[in-house]
Protein backbone atom coordinates (compact mmCIF):
# COMPACT_ATOMS: atom_id res chain seq x y z
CA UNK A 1 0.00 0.00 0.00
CA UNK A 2 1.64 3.66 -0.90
CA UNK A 3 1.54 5.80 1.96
CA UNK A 4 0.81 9.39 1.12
CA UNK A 5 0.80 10.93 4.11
CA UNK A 6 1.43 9.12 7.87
CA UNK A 7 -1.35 10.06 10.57
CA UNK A 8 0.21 11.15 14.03
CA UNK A 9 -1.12 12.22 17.16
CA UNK A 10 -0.52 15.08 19.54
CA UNK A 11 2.85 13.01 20.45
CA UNK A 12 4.06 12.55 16.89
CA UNK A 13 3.12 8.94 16.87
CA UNK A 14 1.93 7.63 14.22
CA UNK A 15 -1.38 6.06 14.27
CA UNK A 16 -1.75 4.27 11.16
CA UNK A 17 -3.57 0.76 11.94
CA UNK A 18 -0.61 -2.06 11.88
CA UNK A 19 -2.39 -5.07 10.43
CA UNK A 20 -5.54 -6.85 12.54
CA UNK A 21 -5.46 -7.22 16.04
CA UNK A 22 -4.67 -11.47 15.09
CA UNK A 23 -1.25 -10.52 13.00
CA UNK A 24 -0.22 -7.21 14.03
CA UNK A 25 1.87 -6.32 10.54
CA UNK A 26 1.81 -4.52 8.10
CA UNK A 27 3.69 -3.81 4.57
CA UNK A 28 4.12 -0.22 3.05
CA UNK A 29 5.54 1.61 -0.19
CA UNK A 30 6.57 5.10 0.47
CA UNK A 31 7.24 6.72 -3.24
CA UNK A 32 8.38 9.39 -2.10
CA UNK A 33 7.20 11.77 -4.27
CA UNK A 34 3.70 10.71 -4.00
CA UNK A 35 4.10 11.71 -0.23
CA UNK A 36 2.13 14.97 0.77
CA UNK A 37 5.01 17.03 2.04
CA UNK A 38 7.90 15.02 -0.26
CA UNK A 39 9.24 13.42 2.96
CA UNK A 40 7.63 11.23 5.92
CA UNK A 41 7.96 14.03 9.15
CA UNK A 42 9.22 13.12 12.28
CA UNK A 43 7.05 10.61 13.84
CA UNK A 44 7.78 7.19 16.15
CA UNK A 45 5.29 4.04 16.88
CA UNK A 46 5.57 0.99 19.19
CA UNK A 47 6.45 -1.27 16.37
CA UNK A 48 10.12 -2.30 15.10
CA UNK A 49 10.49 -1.21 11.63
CA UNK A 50 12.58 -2.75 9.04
CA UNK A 51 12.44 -0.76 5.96
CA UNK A 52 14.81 -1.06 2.81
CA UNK A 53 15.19 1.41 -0.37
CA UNK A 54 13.98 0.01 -3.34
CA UNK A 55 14.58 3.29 -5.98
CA UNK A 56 17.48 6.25 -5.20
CA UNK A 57 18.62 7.23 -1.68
CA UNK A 58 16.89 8.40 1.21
CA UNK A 59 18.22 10.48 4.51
CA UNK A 60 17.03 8.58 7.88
CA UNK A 61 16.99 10.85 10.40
CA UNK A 62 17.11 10.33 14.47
CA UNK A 63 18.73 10.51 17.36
CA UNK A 64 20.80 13.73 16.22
CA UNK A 65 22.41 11.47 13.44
CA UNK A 66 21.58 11.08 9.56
CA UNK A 67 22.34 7.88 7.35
CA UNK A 68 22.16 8.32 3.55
CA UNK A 69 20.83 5.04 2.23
CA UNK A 70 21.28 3.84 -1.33
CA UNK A 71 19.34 1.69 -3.08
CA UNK A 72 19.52 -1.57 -1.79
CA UNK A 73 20.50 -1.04 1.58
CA UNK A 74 18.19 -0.66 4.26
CA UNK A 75 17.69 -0.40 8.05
CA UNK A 76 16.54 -1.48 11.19
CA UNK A 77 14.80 1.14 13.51
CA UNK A 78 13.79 0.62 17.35
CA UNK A 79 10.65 1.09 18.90
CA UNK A 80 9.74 4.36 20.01
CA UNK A 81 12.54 5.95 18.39
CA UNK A 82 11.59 9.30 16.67
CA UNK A 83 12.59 9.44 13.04
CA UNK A 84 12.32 11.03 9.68
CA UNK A 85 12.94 10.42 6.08
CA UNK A 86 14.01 12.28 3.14
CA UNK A 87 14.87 12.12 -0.50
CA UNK A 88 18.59 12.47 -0.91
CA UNK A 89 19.60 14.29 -3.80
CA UNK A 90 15.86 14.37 -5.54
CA UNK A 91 16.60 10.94 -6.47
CA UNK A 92 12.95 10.20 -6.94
CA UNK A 93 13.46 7.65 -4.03
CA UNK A 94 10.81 5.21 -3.06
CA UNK A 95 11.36 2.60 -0.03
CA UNK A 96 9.41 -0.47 1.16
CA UNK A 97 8.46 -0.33 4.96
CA UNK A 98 7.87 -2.96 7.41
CA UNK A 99 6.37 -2.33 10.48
CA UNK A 100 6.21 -5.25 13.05
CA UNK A 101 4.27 -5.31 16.82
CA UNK A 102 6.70 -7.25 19.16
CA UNK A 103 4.20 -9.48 20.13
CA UNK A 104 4.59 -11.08 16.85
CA UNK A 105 8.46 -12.28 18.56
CA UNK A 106 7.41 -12.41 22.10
CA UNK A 107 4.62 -15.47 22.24
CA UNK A 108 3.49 -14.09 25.53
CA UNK A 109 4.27 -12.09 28.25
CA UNK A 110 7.69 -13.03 30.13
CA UNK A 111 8.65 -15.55 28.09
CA UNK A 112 12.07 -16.17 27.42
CA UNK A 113 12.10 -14.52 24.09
CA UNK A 114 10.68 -10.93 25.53
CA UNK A 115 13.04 -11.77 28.39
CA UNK A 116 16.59 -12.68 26.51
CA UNK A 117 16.06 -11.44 23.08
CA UNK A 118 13.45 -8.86 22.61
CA UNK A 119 13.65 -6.96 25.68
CA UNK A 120 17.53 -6.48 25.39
CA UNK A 121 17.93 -5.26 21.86
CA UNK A 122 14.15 -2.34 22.66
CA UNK A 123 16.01 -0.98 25.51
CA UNK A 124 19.43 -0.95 24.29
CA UNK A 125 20.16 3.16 22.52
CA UNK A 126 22.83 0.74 20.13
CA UNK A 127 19.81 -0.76 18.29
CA UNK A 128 18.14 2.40 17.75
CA UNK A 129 19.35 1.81 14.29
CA UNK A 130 21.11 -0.81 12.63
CA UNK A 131 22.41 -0.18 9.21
CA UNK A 132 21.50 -3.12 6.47
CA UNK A 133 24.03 -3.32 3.79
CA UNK A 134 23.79 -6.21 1.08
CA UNK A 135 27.84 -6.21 1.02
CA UNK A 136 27.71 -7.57 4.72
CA UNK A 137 26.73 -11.15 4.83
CA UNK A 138 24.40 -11.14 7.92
CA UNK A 139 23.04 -7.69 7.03
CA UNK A 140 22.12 -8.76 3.62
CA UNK A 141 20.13 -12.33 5.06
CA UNK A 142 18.15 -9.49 6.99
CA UNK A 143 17.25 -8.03 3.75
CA UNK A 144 16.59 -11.30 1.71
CA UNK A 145 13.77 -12.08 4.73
CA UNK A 146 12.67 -8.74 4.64
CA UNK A 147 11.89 -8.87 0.93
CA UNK A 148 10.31 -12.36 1.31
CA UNK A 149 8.22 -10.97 4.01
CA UNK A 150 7.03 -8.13 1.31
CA UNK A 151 5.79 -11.17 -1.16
CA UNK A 152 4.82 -13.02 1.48
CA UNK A 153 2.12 -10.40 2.80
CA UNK A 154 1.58 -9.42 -0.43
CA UNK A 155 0.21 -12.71 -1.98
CA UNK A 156 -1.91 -14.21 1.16
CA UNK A 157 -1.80 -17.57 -0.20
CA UNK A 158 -2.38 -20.06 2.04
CA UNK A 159 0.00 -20.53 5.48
CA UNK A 160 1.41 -16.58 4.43
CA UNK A 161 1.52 -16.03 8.09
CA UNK A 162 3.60 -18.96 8.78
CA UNK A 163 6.16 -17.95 6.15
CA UNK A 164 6.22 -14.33 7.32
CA UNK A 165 6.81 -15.08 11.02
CA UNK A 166 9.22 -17.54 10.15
CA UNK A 167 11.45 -14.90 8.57
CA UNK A 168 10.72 -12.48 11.26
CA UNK A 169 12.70 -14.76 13.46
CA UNK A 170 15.03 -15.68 11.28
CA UNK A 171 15.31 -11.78 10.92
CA UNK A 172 15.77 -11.70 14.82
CA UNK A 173 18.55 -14.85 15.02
CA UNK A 174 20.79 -12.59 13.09
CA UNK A 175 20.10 -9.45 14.69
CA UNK A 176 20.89 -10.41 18.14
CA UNK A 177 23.56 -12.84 17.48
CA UNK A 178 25.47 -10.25 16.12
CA UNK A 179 24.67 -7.31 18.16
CA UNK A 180 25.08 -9.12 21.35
CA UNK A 181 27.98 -7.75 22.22
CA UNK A 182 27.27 -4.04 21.81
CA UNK A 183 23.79 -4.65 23.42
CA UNK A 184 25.61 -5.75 26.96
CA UNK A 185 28.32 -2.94 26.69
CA UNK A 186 26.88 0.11 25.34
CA UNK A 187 24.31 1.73 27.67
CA UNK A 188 25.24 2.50 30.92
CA UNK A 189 22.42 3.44 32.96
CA UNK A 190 23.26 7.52 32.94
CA UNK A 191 23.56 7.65 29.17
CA UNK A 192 20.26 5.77 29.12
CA UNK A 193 18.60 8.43 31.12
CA UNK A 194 19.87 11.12 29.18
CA UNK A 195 18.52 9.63 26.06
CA UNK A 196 15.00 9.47 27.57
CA UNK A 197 15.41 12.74 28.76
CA UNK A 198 16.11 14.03 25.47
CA UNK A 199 13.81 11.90 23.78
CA UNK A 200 10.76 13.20 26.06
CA UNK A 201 11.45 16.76 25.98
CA UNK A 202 11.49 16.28 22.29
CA UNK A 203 7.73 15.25 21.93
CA UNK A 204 6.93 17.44 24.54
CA UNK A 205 7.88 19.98 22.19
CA UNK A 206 6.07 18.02 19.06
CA UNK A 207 3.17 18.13 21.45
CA UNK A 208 2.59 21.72 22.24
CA UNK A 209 2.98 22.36 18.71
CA UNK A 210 0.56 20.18 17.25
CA UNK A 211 -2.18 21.56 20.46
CA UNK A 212 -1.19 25.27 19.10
CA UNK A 213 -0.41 25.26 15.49
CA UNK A 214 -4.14 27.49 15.02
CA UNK A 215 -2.65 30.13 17.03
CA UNK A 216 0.48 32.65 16.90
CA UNK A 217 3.37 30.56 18.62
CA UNK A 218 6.02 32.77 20.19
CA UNK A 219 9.60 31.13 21.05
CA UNK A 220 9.21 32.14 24.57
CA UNK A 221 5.62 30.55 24.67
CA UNK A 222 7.76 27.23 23.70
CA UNK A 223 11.06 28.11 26.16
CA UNK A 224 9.02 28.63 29.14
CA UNK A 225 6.93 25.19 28.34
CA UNK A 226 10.34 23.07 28.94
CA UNK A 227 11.98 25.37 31.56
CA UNK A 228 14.30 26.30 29.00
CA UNK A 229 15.94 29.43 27.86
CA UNK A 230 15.17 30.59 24.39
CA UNK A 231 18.59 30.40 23.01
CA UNK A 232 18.88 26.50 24.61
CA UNK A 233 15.74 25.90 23.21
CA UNK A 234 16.44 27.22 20.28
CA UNK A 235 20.07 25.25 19.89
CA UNK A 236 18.12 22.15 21.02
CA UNK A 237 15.64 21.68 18.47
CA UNK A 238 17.99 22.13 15.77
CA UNK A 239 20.77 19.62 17.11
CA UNK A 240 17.99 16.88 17.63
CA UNK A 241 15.21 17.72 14.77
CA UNK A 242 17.50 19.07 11.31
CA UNK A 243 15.57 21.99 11.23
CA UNK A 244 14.42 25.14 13.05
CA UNK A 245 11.69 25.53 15.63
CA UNK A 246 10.28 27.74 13.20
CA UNK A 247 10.50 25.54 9.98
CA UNK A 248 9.20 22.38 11.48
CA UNK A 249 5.85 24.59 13.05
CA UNK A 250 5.50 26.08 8.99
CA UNK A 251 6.10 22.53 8.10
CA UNK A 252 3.47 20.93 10.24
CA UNK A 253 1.09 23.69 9.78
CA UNK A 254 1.44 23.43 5.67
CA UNK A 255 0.27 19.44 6.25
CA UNK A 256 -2.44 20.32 8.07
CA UNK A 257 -3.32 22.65 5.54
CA UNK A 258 -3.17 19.53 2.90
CA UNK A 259 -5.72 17.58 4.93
CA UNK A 260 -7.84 20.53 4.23
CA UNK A 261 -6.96 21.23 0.95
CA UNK A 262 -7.58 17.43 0.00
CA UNK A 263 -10.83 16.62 2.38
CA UNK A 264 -13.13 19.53 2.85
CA UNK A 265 -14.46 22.69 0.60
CA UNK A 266 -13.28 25.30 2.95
CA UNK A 267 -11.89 28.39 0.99
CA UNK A 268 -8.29 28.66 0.82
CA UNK A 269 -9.00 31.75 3.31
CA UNK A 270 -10.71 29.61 6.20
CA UNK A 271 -8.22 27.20 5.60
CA UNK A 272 -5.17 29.83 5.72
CA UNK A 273 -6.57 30.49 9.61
CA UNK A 274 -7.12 27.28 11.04
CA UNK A 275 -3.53 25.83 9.57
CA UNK A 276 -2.49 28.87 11.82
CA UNK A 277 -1.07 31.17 8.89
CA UNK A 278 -3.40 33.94 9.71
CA UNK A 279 -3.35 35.82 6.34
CA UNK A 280 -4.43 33.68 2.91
CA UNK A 281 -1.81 35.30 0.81
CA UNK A 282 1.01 34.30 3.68
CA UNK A 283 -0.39 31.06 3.55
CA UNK A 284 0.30 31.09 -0.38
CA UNK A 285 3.29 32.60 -0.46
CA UNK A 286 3.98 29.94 2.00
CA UNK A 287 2.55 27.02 0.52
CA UNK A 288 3.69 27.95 -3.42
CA UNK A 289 7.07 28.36 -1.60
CA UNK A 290 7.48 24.69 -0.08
CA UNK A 291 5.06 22.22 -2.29
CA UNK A 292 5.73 24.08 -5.93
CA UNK A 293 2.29 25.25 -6.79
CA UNK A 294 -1.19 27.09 -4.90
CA UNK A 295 -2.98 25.67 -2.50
CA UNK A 296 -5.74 25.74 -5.40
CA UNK A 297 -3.30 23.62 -7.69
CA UNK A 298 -2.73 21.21 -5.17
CA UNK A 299 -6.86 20.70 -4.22
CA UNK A 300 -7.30 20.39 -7.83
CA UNK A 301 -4.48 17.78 -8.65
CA UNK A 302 -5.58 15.72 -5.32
CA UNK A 303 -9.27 15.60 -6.69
């Protein structure tokens, strides 16, 4: 199924139904291009997500780090862990996503696969991502299961659900096997704690955005929120989001804006005021700037 645009709530996570409540999984093309905004925004879920790049190269972003993946590779990307993907180099990328509920590794609760295998590699900040590179010999079995999985779920023949979880933990064998290591050395408890800390004031942030994006939002509004100063606040969101405070609110309010544009008759005027741009032609200017055409292009081409 092509994803054009990936619902979140106030937290930034996404919301999109994961399969049926019997197989939680489901499959996902992303052409990029096809996307609403160009790019999937920051957003996490409680699923793992293995996704690989099918067409071009894409920019993962999380964590204050970017990978540049090329076609072929892929990667591996922890529960809960905030993220966002672009085109690199308007390469006219397109990716295949997989997003898996743990239960689907765990059998129930306590067992000894939550216990020694599952539980380790969710709360370990080394598995947050895990490059997949088809040069690397364990990386690229990842990938071959991955792909399988795709056909898999995508022809439902009979015992599809057998096949699929069968590669899910063949997926897992090699995962932990060969991130054992790391998974026992790497977090000591304080850098843990500082990663949570980050990571919450981070969708705290998301948050109050997404409850305010109607109204004016001042910096200080968002600085006295966290306890912060403006000029920490302001060096904060940039280091941990790729773009300013101020970029990501136009950002988010323009995709609200598309929801709109795409779902309702509103004018272009009502709609310019509850996206929170206050003026239509700002919201034009705005919106011609960022997607490439009016807001009345883009209601027409979506219809």
């Amino acid at each position: 199924m092509q994803i054009f645009d990936i619902p979140i709530n106030s937290k930034r996570m996404e919301t999109t139904r994961i399969g049926t409540f019997d197989f939680p999984l489901a499959v996902h093309k992303n052409d990029l291009k096809k996307n609403v905004l160009g790019f999937v925004n920051w957003h996490w879920h409680y699923e793992f997500q293995l996704t690989y790049v099918v067409r071009g190269t894409i920019s993962v972003f999380f964590n204050q780090q970017t990978i540049d993946l090329h076609e072929g590779q892929g990667i591996y990307i922890n529960p809960e862990v905030l993220h966002m993907i672009r085109d690199r180099y308007d390469s006219d990328a397109m990716f295949i996503s997989l997003d898996v509920s743990p239960k689907l590794l765990t059998s129930f609760p306590n067992s000894v696969f939550e216990r020694s295998y599952v539980k380790p590699v969710f709360c370990s900040s080394a598995a947050d991502a895990v490059i997949l590179d088809p040069g690397v010999f364990w990386q690229k079995k990842i990938l071959d299961e991955a792909m399988s999985i795709e056909q898999d779920y995508k022809s439902r023949s009979f015992g599809w659900e057998l096949a699929v979880s069968s590669s899910l933990y063949a997926i897992w064998k090699e995962l932990v096997c060969h991130l054992h290591e790391s998974l026992a050395e790497h977090d000591a408890p304080a850098a843990d704690g500082a990663r949570m800390r980050r990571n919450q004031r981070i969708k705290e942030i998301l948050s109050y955005i997404r409850e305010h994006f109607t109204e004016k939002i001042t910096l200080d509004e968002i600085a006295k929120h966290l306890h912060l100063s403006t000029n920490e606040c302001c060096r904060f969101f940039k280091k941990n989001m790729n773009c300013t405070l101020f970029e990501y609110i136009t950002e988010y309010r323009l995709s609200k804006s598309m929801e709109l544009l795409e779902h309702t008759d509103l004018p272009v005027s009502q709609i310019a005021y509850e996206s929170g741009f206050g003026s239509s032609s700002y919201f034009i200017e705005k919106f011609r700037k960022n997607v490439g055409m009016t807001p009345a292009a883009f209601r027409k081409a979506r219809r």
